[in-house]
C-alpha atoms as a PDB file:
ATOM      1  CA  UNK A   1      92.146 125.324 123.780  1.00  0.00           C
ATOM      2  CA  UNK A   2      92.416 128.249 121.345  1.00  0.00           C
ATOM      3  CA  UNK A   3      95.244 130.589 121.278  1.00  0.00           C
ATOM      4  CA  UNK A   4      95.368 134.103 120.133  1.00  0.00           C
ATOM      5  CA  UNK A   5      96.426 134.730 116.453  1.00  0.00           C
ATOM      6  CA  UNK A   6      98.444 138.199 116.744  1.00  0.00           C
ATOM      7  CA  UNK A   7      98.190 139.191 113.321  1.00  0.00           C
ATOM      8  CA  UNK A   8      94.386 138.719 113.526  1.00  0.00           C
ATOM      9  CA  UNK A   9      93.548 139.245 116.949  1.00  0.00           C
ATOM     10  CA  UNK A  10      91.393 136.281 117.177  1.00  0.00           C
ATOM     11  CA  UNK A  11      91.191 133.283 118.599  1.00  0.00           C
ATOM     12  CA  UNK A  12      92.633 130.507 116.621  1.00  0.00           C
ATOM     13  CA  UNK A  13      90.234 127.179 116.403  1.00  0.00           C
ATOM     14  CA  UNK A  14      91.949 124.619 114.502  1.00  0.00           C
ATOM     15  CA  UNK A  15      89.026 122.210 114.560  1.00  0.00           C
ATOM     16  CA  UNK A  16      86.301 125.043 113.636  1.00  0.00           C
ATOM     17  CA  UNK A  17      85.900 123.290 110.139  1.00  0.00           C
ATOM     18  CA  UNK A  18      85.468 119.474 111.523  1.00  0.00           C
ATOM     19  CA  UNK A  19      82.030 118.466 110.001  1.00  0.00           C
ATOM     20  CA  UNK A  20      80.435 116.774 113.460  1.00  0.00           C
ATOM     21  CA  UNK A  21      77.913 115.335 111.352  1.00  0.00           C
ATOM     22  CA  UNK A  22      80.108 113.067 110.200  1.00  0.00           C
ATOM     23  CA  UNK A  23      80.470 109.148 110.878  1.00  0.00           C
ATOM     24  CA  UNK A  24      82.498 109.364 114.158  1.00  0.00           C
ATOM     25  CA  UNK A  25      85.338 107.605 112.463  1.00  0.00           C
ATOM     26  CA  UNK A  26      85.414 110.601 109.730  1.00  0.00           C
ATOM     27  CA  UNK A  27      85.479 112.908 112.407  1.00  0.00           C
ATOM     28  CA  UNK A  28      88.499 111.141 114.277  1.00  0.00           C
ATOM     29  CA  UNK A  29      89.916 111.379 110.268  1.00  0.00           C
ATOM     30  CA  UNK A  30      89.526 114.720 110.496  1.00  0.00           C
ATOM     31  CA  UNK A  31      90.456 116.055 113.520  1.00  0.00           C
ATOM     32  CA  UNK A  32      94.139 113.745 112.840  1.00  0.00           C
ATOM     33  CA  UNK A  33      94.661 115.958 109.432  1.00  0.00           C
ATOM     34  CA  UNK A  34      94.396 118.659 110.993  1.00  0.00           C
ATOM     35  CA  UNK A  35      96.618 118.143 113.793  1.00  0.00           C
ATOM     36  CA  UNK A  36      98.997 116.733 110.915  1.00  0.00           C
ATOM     37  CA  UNK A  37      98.527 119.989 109.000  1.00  0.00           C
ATOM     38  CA  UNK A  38      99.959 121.721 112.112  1.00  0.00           C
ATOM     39  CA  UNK A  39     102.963 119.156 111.947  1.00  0.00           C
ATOM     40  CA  UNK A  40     101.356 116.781 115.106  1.00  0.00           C
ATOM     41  CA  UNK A  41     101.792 113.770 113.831  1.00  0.00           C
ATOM     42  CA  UNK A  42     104.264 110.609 113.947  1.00  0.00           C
ATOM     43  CA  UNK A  43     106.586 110.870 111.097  1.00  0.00           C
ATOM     44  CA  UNK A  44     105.774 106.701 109.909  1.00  0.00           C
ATOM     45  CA  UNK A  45     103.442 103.916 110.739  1.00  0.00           C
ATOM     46  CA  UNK A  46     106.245 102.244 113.207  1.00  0.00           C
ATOM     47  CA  UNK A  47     105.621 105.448 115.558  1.00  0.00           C
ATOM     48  CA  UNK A  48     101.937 104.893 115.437  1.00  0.00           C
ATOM     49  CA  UNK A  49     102.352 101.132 116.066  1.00  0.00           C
ATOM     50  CA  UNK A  50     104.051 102.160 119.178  1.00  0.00           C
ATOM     51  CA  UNK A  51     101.633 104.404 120.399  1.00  0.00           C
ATOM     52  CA  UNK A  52      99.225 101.324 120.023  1.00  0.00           C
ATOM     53  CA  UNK A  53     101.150  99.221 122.355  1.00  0.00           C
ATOM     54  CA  UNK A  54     101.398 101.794 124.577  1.00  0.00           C
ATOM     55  CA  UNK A  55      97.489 102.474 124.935  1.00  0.00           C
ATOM     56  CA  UNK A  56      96.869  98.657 125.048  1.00  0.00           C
ATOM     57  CA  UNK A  57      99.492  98.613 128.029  1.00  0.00           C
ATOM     58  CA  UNK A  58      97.286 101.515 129.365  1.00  0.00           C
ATOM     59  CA  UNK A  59      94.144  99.338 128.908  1.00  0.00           C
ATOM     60  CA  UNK A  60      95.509  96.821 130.965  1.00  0.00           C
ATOM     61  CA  UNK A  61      96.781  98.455 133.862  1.00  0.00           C
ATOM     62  CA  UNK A  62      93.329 100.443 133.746  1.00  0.00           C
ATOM     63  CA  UNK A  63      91.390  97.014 134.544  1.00  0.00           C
ATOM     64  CA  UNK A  64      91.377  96.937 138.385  1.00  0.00           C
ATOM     65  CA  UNK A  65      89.049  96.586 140.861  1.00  0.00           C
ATOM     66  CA  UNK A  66      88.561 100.548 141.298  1.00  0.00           C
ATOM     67  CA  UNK A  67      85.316 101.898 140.516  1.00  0.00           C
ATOM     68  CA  UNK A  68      86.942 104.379 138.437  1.00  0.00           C
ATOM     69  CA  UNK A  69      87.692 100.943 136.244  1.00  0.00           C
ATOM     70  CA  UNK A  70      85.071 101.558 133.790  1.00  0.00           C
ATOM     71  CA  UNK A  71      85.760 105.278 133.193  1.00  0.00           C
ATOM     72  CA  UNK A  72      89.327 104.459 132.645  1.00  0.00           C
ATOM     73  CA  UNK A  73      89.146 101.375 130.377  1.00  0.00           C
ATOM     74  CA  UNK A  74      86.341 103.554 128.445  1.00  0.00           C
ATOM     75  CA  UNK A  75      89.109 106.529 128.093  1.00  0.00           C
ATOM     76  CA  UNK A  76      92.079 104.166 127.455  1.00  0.00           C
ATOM     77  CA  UNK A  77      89.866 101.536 124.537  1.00  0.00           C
ATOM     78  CA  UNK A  78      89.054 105.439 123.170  1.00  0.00           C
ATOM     79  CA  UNK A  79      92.582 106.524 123.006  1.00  0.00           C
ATOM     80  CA  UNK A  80      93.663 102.608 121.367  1.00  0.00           C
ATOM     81  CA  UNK A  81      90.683 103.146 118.859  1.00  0.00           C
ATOM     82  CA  UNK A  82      91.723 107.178 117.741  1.00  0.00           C
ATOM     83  CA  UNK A  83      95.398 105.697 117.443  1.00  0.00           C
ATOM     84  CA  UNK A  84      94.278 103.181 115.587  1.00  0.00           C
ATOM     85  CA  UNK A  85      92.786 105.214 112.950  1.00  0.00           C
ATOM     86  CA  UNK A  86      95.801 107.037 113.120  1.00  0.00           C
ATOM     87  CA  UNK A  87      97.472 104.004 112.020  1.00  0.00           C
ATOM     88  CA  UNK A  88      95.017 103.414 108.863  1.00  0.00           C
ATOM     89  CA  UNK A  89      95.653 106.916 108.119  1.00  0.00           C
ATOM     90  CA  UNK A  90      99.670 106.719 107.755  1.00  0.00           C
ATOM     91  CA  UNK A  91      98.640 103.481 105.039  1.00  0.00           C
ATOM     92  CA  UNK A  92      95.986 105.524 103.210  1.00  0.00           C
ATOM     93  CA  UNK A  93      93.430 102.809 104.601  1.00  0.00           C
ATOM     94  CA  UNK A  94      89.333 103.831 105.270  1.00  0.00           C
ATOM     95  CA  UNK A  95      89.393 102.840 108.658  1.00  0.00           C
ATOM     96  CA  UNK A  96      85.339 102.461 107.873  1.00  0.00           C
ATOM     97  CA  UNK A  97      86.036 100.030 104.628  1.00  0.00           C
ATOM     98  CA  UNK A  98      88.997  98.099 106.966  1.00  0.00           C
ATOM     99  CA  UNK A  99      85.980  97.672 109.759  1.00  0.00           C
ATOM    100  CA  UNK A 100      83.311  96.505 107.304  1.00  0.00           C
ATOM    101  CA  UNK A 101      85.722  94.270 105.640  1.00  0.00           C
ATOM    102  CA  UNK A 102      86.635  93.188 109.222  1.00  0.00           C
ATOM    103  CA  UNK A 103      82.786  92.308 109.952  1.00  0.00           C
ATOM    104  CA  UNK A 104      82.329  90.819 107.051  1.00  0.00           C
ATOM    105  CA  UNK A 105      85.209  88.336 107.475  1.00  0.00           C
ATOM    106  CA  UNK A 106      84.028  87.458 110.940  1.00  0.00           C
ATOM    107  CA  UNK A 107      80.127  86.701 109.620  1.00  0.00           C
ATOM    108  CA  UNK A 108      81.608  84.590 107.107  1.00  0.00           C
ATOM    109  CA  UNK A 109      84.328  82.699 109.348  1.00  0.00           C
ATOM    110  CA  UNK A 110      80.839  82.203 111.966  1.00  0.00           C
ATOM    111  CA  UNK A 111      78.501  81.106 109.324  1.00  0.00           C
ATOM    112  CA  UNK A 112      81.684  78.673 108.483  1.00  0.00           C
ATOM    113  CA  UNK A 113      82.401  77.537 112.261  1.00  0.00           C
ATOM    114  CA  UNK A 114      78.449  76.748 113.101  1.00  0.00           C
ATOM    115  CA  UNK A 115      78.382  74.381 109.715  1.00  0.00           C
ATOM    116  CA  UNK A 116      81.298  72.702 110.988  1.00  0.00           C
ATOM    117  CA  UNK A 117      79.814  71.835 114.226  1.00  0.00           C
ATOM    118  CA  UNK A 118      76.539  71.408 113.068  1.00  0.00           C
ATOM    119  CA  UNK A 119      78.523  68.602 110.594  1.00  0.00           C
ATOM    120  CA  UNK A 120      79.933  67.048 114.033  1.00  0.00           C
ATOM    121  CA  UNK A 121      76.317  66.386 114.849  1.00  0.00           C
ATOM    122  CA  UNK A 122      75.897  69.365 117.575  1.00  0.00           C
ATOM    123  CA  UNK A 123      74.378  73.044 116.827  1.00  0.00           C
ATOM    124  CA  UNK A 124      75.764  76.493 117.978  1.00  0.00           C
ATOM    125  CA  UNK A 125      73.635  75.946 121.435  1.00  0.00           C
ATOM    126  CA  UNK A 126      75.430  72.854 122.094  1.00  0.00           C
ATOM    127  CA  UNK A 127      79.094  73.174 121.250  1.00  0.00           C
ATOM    128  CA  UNK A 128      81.644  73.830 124.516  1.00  0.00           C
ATOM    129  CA  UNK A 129      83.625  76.684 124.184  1.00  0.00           C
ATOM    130  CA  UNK A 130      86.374  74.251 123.159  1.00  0.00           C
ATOM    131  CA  UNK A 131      84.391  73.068 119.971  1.00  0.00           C
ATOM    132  CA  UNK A 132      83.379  76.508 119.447  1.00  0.00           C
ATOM    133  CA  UNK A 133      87.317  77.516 119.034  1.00  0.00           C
ATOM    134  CA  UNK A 134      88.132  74.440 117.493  1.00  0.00           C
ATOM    135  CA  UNK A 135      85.512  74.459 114.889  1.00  0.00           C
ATOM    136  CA  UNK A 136      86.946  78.790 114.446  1.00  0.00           C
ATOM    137  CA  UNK A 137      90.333  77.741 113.468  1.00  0.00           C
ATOM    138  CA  UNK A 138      89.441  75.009 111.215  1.00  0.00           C
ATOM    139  CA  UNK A 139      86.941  77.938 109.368  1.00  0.00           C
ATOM    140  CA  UNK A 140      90.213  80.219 109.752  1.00  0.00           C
ATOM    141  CA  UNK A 141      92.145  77.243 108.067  1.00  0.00           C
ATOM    142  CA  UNK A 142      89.949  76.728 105.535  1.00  0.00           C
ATOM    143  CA  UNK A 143      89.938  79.999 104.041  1.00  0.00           C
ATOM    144  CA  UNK A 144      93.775  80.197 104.112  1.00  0.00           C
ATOM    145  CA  UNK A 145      93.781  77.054 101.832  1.00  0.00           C
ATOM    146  CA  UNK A 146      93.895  77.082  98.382  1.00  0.00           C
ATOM    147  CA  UNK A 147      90.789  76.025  95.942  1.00  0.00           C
ATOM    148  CA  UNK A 148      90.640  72.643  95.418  1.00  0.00           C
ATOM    149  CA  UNK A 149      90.479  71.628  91.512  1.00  0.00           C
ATOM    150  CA  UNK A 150      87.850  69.718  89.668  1.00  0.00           C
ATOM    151  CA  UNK A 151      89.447  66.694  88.622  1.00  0.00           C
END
């Protein structure tokens, strides 16, 4: 909604300048430092992680058996991910590096779990759901520990 500026008789449009051409992460970026400029914005990170349990909370009570379900876990997961970005915002984090980092990480900790099952003697195809976890936390292990040394 645009309000009247009085000194300039004109409509005010705060989000006139987003660039919508943009990666829809940069425009979430941009529409947030704007609202900031205006002074909308939590004052730290611990208000943002807040809002985050909140929307999750929302997400949750959103998945019924209604058939507005998929509408409203759609607007909900939206509002989770735009306060999320929020979040990466208040630590001066890319939200698009932290997701590609994020990807990256989970390729590598897959590649990891299917050679540990295939070393069990099953493939991918094969392995229960069970293995399948099992085999994720030993990959998840495995990259916590520290480098063996050449002896």
């Amino acid at each position: 909604m645009t309000k009247e500026n009085p000194k300039l008789k004109k409509p005010i449009d705060p989000f006139a300048e987003v660039n919508r051409n943009e990666s829809i992460l940069e425009v979430s970026m941009q529409i947030q430092k704007i609202a900031q400029h205006y002074g909308f914005d939590w004052s730290n990170a611990k208000g943002v992680i807040a809002k985050l349990y909140e929307e999750l909370e929302e997400i949750i009570e959103a998945d019924t058996d209604t058939p507005e379900r998929e509408q409203r876990i759609k607007e909900e997961l939206g509002d989770f991910l735009f306060t999320a970005i929020s979040l990466a915002r208040h630590y001066s984090i890319d939200p698009e590096v932290a997701l590609d980092e994020a990807n990256h990480k989970f390729e590598c900790r897959f590649e990891k779990m299917v050679e540990i099952i295939e070393a069990s003697g099953s493939t991918i195809l094969d392995a229960t759901k069970e293995q399948m976890e099992d085999a994720w936390h030993q990959a998840k292990q495995r990259e916590k520990a520290p480098p063996r040394a050449n002896l």
